[in-house]
N, C-alpha and C. Protein backbone atom coordinates (compact mmCIF):
# COMPACT_ATOMS: atom_id res chain seq x y z
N UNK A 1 0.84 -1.21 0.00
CA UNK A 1 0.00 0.00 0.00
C UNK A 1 0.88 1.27 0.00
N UNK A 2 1.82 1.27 0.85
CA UNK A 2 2.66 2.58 1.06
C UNK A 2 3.39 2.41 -0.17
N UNK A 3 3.91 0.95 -1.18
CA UNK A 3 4.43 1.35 -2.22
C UNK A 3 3.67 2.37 -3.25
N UNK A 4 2.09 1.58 -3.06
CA UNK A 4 1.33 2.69 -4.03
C UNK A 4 1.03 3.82 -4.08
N UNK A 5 1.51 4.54 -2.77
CA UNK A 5 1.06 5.68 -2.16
C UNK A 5 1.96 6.86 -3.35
N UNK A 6 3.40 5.63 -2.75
CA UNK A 6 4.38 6.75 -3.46
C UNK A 6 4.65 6.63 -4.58
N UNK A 7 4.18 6.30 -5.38
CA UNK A 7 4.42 5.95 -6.78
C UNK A 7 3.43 6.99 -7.71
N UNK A 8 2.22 6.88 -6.88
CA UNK A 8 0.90 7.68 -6.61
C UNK A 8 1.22 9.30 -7.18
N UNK A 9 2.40 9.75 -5.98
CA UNK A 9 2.51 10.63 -5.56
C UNK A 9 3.48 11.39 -6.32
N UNK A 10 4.44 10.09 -6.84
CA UNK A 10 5.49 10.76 -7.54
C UNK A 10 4.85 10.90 -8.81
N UNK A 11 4.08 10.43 -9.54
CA UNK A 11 3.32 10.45 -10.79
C UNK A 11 2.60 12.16 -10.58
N UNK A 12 1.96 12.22 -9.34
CA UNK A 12 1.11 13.48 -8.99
C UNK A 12 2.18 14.86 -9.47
N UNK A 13 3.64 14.76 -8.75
CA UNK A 13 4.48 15.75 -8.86
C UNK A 13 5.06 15.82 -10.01
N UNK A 14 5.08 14.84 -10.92
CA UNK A 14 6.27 15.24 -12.70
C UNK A 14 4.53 15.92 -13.08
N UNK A 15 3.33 15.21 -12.94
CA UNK A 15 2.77 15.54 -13.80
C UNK A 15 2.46 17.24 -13.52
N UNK A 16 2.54 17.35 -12.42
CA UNK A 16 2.90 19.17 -12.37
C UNK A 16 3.60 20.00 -12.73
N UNK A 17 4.83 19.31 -12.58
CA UNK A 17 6.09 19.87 -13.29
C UNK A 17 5.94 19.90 -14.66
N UNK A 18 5.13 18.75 -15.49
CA UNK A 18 4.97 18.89 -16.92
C UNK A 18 4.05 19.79 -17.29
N UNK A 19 3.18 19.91 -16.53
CA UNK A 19 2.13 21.45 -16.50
C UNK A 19 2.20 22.68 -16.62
N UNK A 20 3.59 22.80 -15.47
CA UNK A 20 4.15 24.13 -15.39
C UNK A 20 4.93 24.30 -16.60
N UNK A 21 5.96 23.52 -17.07
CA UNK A 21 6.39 23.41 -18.21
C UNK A 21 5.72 23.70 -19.57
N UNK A 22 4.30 23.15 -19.41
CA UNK A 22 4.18 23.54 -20.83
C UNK A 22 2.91 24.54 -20.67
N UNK A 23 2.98 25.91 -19.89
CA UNK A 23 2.21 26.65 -19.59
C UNK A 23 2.63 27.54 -20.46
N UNK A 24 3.22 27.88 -21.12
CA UNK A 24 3.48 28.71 -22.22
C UNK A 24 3.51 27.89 -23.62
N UNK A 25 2.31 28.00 -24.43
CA UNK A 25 1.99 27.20 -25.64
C UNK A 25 3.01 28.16 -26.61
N UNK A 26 2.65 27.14 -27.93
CA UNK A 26 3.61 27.53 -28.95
C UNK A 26 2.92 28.82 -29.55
N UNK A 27 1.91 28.96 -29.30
CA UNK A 27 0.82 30.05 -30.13
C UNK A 27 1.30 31.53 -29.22
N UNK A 28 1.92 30.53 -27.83
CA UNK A 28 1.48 32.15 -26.83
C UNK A 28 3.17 32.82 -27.49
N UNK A 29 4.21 32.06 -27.75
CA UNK A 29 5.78 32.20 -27.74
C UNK A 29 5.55 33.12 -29.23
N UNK A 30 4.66 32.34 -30.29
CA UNK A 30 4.40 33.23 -31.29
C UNK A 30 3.88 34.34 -31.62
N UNK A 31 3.01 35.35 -30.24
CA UNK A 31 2.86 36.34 -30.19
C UNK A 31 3.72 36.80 -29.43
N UNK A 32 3.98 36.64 -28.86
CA UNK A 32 5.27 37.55 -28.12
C UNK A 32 6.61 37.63 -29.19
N UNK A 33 6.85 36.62 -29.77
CA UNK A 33 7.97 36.95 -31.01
C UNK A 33 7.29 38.15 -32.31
N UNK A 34 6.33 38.03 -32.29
CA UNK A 34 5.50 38.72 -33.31
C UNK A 34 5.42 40.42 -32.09
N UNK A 35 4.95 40.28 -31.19
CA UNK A 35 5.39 41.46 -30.23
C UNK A 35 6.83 42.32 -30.97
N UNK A 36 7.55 41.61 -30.74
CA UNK A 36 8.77 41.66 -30.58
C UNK A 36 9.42 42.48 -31.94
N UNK A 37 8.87 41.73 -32.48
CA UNK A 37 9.25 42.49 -34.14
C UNK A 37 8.80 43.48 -34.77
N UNK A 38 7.22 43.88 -34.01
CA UNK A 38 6.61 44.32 -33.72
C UNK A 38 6.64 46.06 -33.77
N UNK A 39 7.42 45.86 -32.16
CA UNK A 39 8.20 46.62 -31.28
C UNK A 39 9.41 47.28 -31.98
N UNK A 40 10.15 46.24 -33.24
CA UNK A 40 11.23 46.92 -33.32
C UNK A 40 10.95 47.50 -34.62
N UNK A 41 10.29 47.11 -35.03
CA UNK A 41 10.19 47.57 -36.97
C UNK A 41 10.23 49.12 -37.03
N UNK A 42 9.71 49.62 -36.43
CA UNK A 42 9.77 50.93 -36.16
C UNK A 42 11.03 51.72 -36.46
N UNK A 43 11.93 50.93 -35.54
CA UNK A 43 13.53 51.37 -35.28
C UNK A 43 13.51 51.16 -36.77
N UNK A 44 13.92 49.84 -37.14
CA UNK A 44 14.11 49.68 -38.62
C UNK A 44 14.06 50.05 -39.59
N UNK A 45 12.64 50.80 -39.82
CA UNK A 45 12.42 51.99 -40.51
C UNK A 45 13.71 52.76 -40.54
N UNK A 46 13.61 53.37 -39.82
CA UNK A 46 14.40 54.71 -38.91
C UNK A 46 15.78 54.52 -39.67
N UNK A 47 15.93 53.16 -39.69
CA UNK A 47 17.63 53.22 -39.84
C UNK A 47 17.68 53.12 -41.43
N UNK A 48 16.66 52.78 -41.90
CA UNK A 48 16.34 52.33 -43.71
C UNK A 48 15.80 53.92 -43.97
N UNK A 49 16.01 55.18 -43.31
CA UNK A 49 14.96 56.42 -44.21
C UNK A 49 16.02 56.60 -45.53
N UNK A 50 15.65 56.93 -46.02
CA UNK A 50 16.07 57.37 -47.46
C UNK A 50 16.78 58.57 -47.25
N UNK A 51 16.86 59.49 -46.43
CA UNK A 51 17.27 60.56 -46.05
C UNK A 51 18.55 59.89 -45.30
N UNK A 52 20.03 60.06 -45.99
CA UNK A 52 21.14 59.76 -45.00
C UNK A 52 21.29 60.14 -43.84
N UNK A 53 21.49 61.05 -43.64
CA UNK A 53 21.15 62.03 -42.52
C UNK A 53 20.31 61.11 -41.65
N UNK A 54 19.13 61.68 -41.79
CA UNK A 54 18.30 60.92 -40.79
C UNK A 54 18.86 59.91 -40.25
N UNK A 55 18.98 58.47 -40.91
CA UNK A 55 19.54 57.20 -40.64
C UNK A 55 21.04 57.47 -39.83
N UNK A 56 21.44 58.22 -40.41
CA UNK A 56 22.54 58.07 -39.65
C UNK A 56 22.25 58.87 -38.02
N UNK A 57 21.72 59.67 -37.75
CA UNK A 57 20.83 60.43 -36.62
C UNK A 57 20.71 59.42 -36.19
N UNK A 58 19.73 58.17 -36.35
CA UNK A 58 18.98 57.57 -36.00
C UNK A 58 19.38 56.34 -35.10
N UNK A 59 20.29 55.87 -36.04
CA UNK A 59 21.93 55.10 -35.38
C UNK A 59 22.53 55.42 -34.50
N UNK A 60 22.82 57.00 -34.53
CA UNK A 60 23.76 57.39 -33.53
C UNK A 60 22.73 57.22 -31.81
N UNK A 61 21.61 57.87 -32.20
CA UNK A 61 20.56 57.45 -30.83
C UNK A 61 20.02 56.32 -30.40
N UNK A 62 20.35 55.40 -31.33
CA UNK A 62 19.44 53.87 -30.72
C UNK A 62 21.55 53.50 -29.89
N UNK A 63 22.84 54.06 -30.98
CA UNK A 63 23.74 52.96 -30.06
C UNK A 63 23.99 53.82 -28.59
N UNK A 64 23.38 54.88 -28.66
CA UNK A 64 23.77 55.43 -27.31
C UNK A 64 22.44 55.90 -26.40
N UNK A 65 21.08 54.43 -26.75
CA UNK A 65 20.28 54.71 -25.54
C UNK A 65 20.22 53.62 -24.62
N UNK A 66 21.76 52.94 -24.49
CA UNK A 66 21.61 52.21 -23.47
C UNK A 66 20.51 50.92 -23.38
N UNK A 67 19.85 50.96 -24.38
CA UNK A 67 19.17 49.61 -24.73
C UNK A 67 20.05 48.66 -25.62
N UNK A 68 19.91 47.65 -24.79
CA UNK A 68 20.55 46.41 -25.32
C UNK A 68 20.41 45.88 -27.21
N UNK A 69 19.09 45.90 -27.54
CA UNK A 69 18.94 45.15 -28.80
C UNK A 69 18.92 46.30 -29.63
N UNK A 70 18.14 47.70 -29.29
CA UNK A 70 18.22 48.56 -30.09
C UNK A 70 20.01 48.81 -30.43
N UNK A 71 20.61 48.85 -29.45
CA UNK A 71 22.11 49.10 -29.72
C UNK A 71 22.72 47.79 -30.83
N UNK A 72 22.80 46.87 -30.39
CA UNK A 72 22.91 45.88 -31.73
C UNK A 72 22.20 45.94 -32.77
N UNK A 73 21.05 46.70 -32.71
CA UNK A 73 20.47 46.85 -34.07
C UNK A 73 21.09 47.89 -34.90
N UNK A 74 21.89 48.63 -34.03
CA UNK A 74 21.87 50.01 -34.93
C UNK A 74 23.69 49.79 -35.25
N UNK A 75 24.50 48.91 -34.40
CA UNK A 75 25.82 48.87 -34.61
C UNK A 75 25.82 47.73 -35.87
N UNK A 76 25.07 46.61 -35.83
CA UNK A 76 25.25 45.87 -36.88
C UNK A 76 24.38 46.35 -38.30
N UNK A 77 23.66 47.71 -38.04
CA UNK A 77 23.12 47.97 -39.00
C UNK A 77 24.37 49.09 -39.82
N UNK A 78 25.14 49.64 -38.71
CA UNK A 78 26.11 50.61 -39.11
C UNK A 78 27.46 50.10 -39.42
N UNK A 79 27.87 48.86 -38.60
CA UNK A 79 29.40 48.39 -39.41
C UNK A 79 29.20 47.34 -40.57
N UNK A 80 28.03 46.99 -40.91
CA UNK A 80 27.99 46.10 -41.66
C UNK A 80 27.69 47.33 -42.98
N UNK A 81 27.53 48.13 -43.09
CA UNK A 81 26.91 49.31 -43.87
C UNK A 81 28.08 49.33 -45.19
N UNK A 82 27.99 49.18 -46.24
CA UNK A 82 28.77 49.49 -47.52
C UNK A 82 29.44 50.85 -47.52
N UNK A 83 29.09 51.77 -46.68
CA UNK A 83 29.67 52.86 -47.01
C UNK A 83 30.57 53.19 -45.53
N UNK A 84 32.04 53.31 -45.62
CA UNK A 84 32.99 53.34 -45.06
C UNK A 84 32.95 54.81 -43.79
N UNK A 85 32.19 56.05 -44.09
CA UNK A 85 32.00 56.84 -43.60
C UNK A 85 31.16 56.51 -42.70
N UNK A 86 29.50 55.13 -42.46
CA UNK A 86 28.61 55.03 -41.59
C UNK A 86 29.31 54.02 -40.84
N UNK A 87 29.95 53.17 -41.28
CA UNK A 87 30.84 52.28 -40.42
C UNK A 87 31.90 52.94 -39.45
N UNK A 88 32.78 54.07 -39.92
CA UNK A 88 33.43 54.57 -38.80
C UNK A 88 32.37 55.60 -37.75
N UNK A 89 31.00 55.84 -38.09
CA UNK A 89 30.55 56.70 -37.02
C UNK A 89 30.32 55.96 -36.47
N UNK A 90 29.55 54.55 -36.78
CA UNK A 90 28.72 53.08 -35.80
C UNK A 90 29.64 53.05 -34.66
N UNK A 91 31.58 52.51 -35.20
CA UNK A 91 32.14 52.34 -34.50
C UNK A 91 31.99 53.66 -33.40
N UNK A 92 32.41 54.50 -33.49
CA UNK A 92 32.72 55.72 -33.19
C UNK A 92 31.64 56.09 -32.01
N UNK A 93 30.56 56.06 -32.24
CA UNK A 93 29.83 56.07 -31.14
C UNK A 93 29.65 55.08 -30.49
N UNK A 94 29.58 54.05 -30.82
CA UNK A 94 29.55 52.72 -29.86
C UNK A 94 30.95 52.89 -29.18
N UNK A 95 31.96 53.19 -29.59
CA UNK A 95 33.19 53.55 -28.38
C UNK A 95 32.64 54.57 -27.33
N UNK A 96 31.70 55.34 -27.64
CA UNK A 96 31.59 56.56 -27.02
C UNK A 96 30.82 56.06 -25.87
N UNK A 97 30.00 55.09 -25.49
CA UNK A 97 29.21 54.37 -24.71
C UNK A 97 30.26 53.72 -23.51
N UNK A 98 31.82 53.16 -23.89
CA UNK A 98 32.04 52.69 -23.18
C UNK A 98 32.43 51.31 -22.73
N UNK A 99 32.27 50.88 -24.04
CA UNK A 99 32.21 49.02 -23.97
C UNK A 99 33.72 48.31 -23.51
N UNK A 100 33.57 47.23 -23.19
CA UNK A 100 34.45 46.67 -22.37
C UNK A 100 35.16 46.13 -23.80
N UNK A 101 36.33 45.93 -24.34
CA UNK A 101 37.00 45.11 -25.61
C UNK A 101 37.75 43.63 -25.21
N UNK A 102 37.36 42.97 -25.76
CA UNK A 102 38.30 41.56 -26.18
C UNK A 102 38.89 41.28 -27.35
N UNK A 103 40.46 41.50 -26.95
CA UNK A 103 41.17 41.86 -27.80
C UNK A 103 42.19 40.14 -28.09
N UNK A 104 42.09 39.72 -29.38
CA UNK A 104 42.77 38.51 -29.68
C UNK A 104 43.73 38.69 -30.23
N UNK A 105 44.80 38.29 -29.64
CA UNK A 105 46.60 38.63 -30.63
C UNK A 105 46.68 37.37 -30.76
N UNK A 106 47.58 36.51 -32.33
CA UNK A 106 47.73 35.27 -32.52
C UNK A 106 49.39 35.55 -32.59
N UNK A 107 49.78 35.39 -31.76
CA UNK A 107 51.21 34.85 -31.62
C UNK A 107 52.01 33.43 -31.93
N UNK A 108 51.00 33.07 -33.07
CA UNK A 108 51.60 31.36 -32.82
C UNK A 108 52.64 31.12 -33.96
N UNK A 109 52.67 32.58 -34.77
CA UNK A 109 53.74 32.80 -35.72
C UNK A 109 55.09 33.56 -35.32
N UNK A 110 54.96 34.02 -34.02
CA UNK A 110 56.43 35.02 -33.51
C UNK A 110 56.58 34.02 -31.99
N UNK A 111 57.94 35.12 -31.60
CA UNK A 111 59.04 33.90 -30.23
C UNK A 111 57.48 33.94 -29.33
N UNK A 112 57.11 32.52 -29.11
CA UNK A 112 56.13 32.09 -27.68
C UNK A 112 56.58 32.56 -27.09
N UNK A 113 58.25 32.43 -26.36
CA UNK A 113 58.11 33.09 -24.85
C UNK A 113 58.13 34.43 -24.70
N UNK A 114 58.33 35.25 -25.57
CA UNK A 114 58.93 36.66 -25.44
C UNK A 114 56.94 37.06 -26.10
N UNK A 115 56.36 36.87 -26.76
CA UNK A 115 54.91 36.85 -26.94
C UNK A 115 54.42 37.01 -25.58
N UNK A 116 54.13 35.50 -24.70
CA UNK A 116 53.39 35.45 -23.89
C UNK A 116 53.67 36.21 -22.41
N UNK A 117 55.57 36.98 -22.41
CA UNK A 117 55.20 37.56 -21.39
C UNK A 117 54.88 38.75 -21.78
N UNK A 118 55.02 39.18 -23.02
CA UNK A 118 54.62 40.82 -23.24
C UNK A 118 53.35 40.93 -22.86
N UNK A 119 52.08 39.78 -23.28
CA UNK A 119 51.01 39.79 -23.40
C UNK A 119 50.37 39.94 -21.59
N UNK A 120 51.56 38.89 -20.83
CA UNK A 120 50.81 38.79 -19.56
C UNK A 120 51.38 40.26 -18.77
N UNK A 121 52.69 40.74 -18.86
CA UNK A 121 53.32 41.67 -18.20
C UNK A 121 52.90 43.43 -18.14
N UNK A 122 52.17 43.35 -19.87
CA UNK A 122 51.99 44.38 -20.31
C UNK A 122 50.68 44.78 -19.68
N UNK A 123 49.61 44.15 -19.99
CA UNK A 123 48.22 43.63 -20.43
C UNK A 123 47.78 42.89 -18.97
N UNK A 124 48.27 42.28 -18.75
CA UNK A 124 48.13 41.08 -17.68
C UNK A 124 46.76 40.74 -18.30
N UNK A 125 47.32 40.04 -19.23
CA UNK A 125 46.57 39.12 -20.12
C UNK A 125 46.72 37.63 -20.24
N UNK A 126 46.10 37.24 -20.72
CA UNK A 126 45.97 35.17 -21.03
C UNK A 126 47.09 35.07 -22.03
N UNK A 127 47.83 33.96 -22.06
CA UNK A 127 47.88 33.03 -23.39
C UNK A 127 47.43 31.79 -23.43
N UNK A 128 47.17 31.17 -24.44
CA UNK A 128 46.96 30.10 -24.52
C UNK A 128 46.78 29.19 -26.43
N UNK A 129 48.43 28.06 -25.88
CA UNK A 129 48.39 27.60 -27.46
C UNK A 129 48.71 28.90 -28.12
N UNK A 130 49.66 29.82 -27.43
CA UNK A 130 50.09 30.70 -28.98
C UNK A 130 48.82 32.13 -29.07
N UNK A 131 47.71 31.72 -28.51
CA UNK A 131 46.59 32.82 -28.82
C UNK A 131 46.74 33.92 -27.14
N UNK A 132 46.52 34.96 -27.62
CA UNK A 132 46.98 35.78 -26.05
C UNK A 132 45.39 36.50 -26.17
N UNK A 133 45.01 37.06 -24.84
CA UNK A 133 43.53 37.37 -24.69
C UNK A 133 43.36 38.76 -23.77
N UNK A 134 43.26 40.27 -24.46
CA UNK A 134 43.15 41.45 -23.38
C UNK A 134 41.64 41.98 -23.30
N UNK A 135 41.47 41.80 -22.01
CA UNK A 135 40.35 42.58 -22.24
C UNK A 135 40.27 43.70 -21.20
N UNK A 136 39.94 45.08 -22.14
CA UNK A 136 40.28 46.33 -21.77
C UNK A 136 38.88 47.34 -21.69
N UNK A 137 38.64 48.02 -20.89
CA UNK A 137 37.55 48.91 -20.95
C UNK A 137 37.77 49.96 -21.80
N UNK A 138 36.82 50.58 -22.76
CA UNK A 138 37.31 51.75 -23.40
C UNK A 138 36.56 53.16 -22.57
N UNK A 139 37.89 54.36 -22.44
CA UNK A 139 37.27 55.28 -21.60
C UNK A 139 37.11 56.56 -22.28
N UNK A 140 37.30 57.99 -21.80
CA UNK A 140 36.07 58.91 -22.25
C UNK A 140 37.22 59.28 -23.32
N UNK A 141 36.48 60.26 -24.34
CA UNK A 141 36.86 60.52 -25.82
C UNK A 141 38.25 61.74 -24.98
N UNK A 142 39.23 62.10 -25.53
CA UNK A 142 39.98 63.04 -25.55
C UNK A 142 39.72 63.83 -26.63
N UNK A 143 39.49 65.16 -26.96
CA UNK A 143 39.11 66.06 -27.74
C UNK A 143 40.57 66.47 -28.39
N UNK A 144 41.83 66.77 -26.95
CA UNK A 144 42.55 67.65 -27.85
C UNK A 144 43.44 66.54 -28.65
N UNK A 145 43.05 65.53 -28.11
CA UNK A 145 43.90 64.09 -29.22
C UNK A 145 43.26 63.55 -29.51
N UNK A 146 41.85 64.25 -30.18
CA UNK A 146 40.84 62.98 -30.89
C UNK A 146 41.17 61.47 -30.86
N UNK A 147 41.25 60.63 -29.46
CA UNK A 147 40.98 59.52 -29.58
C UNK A 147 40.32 59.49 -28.11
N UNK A 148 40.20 57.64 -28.10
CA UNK A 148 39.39 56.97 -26.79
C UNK A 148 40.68 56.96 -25.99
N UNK A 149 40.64 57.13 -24.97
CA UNK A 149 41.45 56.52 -24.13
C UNK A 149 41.18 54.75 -23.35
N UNK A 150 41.67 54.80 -22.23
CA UNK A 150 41.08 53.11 -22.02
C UNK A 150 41.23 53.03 -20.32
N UNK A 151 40.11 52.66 -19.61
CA UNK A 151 40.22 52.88 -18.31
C UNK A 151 40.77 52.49 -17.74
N UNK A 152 42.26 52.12 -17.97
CA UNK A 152 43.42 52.07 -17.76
C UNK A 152 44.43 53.23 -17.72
N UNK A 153 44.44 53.67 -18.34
CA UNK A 153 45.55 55.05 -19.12
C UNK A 153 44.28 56.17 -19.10
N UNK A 154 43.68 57.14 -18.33
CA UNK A 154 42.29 57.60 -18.92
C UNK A 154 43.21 58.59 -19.85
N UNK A 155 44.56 59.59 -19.70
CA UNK A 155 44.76 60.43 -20.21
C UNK A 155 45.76 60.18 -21.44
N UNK A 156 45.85 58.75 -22.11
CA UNK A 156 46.40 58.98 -23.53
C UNK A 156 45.84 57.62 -24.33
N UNK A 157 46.06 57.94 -25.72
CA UNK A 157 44.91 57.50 -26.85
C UNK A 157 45.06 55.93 -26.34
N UNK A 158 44.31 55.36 -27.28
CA UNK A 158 43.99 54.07 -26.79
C UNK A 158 43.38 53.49 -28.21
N UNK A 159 42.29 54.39 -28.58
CA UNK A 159 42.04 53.88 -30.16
C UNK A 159 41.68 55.41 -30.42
N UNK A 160 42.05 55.35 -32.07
CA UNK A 160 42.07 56.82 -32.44
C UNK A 160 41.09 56.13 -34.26
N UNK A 161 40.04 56.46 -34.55
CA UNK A 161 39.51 56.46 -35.40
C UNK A 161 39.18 57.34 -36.50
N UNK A 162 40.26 57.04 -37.97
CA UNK A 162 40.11 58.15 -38.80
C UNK A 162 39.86 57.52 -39.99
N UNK A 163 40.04 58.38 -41.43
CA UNK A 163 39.78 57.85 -42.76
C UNK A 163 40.65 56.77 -43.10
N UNK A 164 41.92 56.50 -41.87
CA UNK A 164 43.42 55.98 -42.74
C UNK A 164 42.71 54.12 -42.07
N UNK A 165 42.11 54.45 -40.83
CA UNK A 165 42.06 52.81 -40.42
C UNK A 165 41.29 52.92 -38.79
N UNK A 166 41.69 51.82 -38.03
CA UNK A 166 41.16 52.42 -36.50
C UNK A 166 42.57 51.79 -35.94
N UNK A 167 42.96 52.65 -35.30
CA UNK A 167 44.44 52.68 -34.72
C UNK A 167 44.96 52.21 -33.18
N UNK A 168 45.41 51.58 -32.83
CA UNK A 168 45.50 51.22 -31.46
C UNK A 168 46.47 51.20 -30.63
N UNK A 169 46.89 52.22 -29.84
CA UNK A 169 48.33 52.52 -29.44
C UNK A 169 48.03 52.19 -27.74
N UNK A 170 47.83 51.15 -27.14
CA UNK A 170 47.79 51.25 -25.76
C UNK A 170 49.88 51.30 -25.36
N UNK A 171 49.98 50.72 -24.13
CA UNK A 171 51.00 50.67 -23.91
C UNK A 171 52.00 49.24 -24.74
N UNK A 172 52.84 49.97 -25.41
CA UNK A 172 53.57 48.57 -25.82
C UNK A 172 53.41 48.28 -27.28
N UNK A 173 51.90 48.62 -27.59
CA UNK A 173 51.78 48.27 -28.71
C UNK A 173 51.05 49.52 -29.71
N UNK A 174 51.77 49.47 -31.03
CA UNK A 174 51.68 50.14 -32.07
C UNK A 174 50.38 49.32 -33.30
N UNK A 175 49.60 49.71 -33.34
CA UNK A 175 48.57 48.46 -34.32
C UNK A 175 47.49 49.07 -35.38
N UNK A 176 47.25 49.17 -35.98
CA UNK A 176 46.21 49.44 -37.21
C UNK A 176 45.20 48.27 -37.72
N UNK A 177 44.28 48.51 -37.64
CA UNK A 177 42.76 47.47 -38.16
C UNK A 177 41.98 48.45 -39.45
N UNK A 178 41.78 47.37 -39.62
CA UNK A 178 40.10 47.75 -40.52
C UNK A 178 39.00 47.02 -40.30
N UNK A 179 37.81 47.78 -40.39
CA UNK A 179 36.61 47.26 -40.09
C UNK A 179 35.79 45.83 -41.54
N UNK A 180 36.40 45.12 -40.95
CA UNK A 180 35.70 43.93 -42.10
C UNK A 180 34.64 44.14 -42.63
N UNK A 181 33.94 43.04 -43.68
CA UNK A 181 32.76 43.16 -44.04
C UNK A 181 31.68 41.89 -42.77
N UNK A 182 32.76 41.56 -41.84
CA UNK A 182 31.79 40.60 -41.36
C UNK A 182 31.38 41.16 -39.97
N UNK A 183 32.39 42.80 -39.02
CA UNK A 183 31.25 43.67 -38.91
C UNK A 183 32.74 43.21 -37.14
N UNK A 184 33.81 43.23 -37.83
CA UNK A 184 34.93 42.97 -36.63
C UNK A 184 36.12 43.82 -37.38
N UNK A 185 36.82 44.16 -36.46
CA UNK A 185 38.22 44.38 -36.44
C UNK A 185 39.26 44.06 -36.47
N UNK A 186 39.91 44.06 -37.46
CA UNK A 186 41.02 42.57 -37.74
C UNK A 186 42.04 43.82 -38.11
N UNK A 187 43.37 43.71 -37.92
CA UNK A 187 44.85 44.52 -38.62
C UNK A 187 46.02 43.65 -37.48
N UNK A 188 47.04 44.48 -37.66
CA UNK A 188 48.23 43.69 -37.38
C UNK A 188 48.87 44.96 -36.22
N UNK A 189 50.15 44.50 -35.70
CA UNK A 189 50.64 45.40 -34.73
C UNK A 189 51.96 45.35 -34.54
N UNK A 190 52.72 45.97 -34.05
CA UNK A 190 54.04 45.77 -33.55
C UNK A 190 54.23 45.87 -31.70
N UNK A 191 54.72 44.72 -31.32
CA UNK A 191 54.48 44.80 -29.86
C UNK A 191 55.77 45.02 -29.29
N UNK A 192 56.36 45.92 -28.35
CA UNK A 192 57.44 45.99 -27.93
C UNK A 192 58.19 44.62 -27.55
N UNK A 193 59.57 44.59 -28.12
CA UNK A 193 60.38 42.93 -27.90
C UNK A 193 59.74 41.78 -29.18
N UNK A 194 59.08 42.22 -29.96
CA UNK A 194 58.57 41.32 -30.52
C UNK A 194 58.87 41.44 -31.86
N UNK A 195 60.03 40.62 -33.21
CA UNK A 195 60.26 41.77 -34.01
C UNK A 195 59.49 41.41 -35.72
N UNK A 196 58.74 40.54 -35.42
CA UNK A 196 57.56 40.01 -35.81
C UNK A 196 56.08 40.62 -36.21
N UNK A 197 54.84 41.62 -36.92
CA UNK A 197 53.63 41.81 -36.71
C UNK A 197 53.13 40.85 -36.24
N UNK A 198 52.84 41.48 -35.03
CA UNK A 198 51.25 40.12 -34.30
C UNK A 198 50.01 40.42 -34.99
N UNK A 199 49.28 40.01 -35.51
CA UNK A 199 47.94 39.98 -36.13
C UNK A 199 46.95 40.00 -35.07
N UNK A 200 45.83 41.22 -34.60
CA UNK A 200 45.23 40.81 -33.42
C UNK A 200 43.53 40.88 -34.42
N UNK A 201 42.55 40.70 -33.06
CA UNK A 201 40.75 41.04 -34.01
C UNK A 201 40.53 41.73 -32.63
N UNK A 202 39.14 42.08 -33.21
CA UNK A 202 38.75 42.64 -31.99
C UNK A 202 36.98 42.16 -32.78
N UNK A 203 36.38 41.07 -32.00
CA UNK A 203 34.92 40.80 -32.64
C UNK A 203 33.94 42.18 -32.23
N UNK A 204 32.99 43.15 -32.39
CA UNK A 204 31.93 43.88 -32.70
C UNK A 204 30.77 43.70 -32.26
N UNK A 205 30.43 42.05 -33.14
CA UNK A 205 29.20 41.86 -33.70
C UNK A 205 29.45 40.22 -32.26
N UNK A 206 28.19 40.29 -31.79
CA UNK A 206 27.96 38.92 -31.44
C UNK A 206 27.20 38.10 -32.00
């Protein structure tokens, strides 16, 4: 009897748990995704007006209102952009926000040991297998040296963004990127002790 009780009982509790589980139907997930798109088409517009200007306005206020998806909407709408002028503002203001960088150097072509301590000594950064890993906060714009600094160093450049490339001078290292078509930062660098270009990225887009 007490076996049946509990057998009873345990049948009583999944089948609740399977209840609670499937309390959100597929119909209900499909209005809320339909919400959702809903919600954003709007923006979308905004960033598609026919008026450059505008769009580009429009970009600059969705990557700097601190909303999460609107900001990916408007950075992957701006570095992925064909025209080289909306890609450096995307970047450009999305630095201006503040974002934290993960920065990938592949060292698996220059000296490992003289690589991995620049990377950890400099940076106090990772290696691993040859790949070294910084991740750096970017801090407030400097006016009279048009670049970012990095909340590390607040008072000298850090990335400096112009027509020639996006430039990256923290300590140690000398480096130049360009903004891909796949919406990242890829160029090469010269790292103090190292007499080799390290090739670093910096991903953008998640």
């Amino acid at each position: 009897m007490r076996k049946f009780v509990s057998i009873a009982i345990t049948a009583l509790v999944l089948s609740t748990i399977g209840a609670a589980a499937q309390s959100i139907s597929a119909a209900e997930i499909a209005k809320m995704v339909d919400k959702r798109m809903n919600d954003l088409n709007p923006y979308q517009a905004l960033l598609n007006d026919r008026d450059p200007a505008r769009a580009q306005a429009a970009m600059q206020i969705m990557l700097e209102s601190g909303d999460a998806d609107l900001t990916r909407m408007a950075l992957e709408y701006g570095l992925l952009s064909p025209n080289p002028t909306v890609k450096r503002l995307a970047l450009e203001s999305w630095l201006s926000t503040g974002p934290i960088l993960s920065i990938r150097f592949d060292g698996t072509k220059v000296q490992a040991k003289n690589f991995a301590s620049r990377v950890k000594n400099f940076w106090n950064g990772n290696v691993s297998d040859g790949i070294g890993y910084w991740r750096i906060g970017v801090g407030k714009y400097l006016p009279d040296l048009k670049c970012f600094s990095n909340t590390y160093k607040t008072d000298r450049c850090f990335i400096t963004v112009n027509g020639d490339g996006v430039f990256l001078t923290p300590e140690a290292l000398n480096g130049r990127a360009v903004i891909t078509d796949t919406g990242q930062l890829e160029g090469a660098g010269a790292l103090n002790g190292i007499e080799e270009p390290v090739p670093f990225s910096i991903r953008l887009l998640d």
